[in-house]
C-alpha atoms as a PDB file:
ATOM      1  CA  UNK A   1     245.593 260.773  87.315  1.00  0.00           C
ATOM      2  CA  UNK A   2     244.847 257.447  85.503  1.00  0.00           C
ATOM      3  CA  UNK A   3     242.958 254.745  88.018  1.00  0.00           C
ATOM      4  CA  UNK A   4     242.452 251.215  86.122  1.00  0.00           C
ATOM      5  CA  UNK A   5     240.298 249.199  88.364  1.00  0.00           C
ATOM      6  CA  UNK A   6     239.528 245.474  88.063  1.00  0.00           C
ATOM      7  CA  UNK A   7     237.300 243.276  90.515  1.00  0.00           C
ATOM      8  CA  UNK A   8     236.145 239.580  90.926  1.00  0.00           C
ATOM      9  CA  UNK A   9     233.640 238.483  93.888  1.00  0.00           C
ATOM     10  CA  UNK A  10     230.914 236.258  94.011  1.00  0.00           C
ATOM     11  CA  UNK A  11     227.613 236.690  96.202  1.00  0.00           C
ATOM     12  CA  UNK A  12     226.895 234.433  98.991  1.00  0.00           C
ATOM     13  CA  UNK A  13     224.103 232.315  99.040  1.00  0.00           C
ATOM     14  CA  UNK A  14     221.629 235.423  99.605  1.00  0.00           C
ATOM     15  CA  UNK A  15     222.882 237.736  97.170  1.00  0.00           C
ATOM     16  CA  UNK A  16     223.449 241.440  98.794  1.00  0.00           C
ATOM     17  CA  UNK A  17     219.936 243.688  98.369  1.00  0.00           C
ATOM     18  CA  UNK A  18     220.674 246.566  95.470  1.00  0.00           C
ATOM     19  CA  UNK A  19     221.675 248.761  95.821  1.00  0.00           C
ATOM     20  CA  UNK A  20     225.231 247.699  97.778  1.00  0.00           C
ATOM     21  CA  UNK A  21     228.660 248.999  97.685  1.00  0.00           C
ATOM     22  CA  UNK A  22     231.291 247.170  96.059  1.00  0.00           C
ATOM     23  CA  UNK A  23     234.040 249.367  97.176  1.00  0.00           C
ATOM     24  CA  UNK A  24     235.516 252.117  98.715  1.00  0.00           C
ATOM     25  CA  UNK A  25     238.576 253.811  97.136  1.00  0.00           C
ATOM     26  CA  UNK A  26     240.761 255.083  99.418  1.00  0.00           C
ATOM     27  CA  UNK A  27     242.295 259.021  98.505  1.00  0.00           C
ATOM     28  CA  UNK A  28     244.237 258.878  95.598  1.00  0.00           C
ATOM     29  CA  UNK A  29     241.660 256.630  93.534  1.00  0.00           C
ATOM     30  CA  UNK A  30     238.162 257.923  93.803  1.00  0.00           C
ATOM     31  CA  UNK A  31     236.620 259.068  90.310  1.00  0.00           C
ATOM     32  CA  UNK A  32     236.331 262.499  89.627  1.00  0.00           C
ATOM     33  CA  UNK A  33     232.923 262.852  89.759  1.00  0.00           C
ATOM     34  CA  UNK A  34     229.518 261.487  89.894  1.00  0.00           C
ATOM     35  CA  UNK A  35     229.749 258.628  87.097  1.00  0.00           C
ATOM     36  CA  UNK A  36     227.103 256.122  85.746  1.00  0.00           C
ATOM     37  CA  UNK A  37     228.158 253.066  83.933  1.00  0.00           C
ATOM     38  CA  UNK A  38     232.114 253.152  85.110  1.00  0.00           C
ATOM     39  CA  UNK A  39     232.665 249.970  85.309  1.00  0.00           C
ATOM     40  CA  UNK A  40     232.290 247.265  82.234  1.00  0.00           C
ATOM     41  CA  UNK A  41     231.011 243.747  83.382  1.00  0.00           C
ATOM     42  CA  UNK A  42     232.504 240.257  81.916  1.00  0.00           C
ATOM     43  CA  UNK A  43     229.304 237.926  82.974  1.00  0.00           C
ATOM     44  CA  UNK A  44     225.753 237.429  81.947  1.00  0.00           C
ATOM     45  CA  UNK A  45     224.283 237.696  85.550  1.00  0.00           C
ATOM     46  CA  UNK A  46     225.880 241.406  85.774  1.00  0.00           C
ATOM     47  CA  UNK A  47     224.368 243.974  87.565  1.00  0.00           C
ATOM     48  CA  UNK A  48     221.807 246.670  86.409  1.00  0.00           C
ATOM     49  CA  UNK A  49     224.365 249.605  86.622  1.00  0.00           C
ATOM     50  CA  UNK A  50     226.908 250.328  88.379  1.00  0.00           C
ATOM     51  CA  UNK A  51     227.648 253.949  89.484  1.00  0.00           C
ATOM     52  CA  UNK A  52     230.521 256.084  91.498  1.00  0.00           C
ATOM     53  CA  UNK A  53     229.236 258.785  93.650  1.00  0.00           C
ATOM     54  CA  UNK A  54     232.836 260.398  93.910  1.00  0.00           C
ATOM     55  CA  UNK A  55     233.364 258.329  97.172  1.00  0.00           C
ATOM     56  CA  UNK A  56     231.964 254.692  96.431  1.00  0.00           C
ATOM     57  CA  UNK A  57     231.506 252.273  93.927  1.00  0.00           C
ATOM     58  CA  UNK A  58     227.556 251.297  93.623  1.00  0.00           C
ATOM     59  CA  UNK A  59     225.949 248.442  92.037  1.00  0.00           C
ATOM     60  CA  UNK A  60     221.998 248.864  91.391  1.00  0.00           C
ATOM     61  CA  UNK A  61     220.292 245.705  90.658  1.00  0.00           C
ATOM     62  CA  UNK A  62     220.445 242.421  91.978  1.00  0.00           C
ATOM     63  CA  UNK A  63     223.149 240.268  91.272  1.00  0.00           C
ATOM     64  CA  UNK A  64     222.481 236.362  91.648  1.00  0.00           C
ATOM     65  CA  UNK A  65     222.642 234.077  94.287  1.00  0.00           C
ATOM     66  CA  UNK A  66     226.712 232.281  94.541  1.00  0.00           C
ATOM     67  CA  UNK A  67     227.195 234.225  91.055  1.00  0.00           C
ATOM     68  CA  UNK A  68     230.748 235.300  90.605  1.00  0.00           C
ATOM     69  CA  UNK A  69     231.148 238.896  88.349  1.00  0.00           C
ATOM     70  CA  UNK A  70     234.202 240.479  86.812  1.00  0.00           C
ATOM     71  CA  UNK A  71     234.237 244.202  86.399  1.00  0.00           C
ATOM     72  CA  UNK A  72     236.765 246.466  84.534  1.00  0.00           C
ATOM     73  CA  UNK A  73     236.770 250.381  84.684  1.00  0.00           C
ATOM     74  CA  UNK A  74     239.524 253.094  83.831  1.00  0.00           C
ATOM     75  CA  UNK A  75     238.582 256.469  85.275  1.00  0.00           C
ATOM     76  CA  UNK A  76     240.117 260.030  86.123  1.00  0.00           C
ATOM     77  CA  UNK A  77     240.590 261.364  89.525  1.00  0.00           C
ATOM     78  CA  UNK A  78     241.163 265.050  90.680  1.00  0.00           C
ATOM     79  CA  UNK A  79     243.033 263.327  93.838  1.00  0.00           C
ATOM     80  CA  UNK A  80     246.264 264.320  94.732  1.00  0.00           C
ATOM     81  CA  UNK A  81     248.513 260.916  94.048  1.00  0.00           C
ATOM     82  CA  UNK A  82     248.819 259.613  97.941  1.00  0.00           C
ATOM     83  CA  UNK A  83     251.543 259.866 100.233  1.00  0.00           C
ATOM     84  CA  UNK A  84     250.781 255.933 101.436  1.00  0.00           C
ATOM     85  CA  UNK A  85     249.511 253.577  98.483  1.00  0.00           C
ATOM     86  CA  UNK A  86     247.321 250.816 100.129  1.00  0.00           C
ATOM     87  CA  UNK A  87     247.909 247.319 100.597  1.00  0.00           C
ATOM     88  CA  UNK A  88     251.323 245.284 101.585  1.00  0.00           C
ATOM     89  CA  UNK A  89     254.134 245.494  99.677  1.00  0.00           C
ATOM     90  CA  UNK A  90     255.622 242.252  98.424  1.00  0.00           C
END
């Protein structure tokens, strides 16, 4: 019930308005609750804070214009594991 999430995107050259989601995670991988702080950022033009309303991943603040980010987060889930895991297999 362990979901270790890592993420690296850059803005465009207009940088989304805060607050915007960064992600959706599908059943199976959404935190258990309402969260601030989840995720851990690896840049100096990071976000303000990041936060999981149980459904999406948040990011208040602005980030900057063609800035890339890196984010790390472990968090628990009350999901049930899914039936389907996303993506392609290889």
């Amino acid at each position: 019930n362990t979901v270790e999430f890592y993420a690296e995107y850059t803005t465009g050259t207009t940088a989304p308005a805060a607050p915007f989601i960064l992600w959706t995670p599908p059943v199976g991988f959404r935190p258990l609750s309402v969260v601030y702080g989840i995720l851990t950022p690896y840049a100096s033009n990071v976000p303000a804070s990041i936060y999981a309303d149980g459904k999406n991943i948040i990011i208040y603040g602005q980030a900057a214009n063609s800035a890339g980010t890196r984010l790390r987060g472990v968090w628990i889930t009350a999901d049930a594991w899914p039936t389907t895991l996303p993506g392609t297999a290889a």
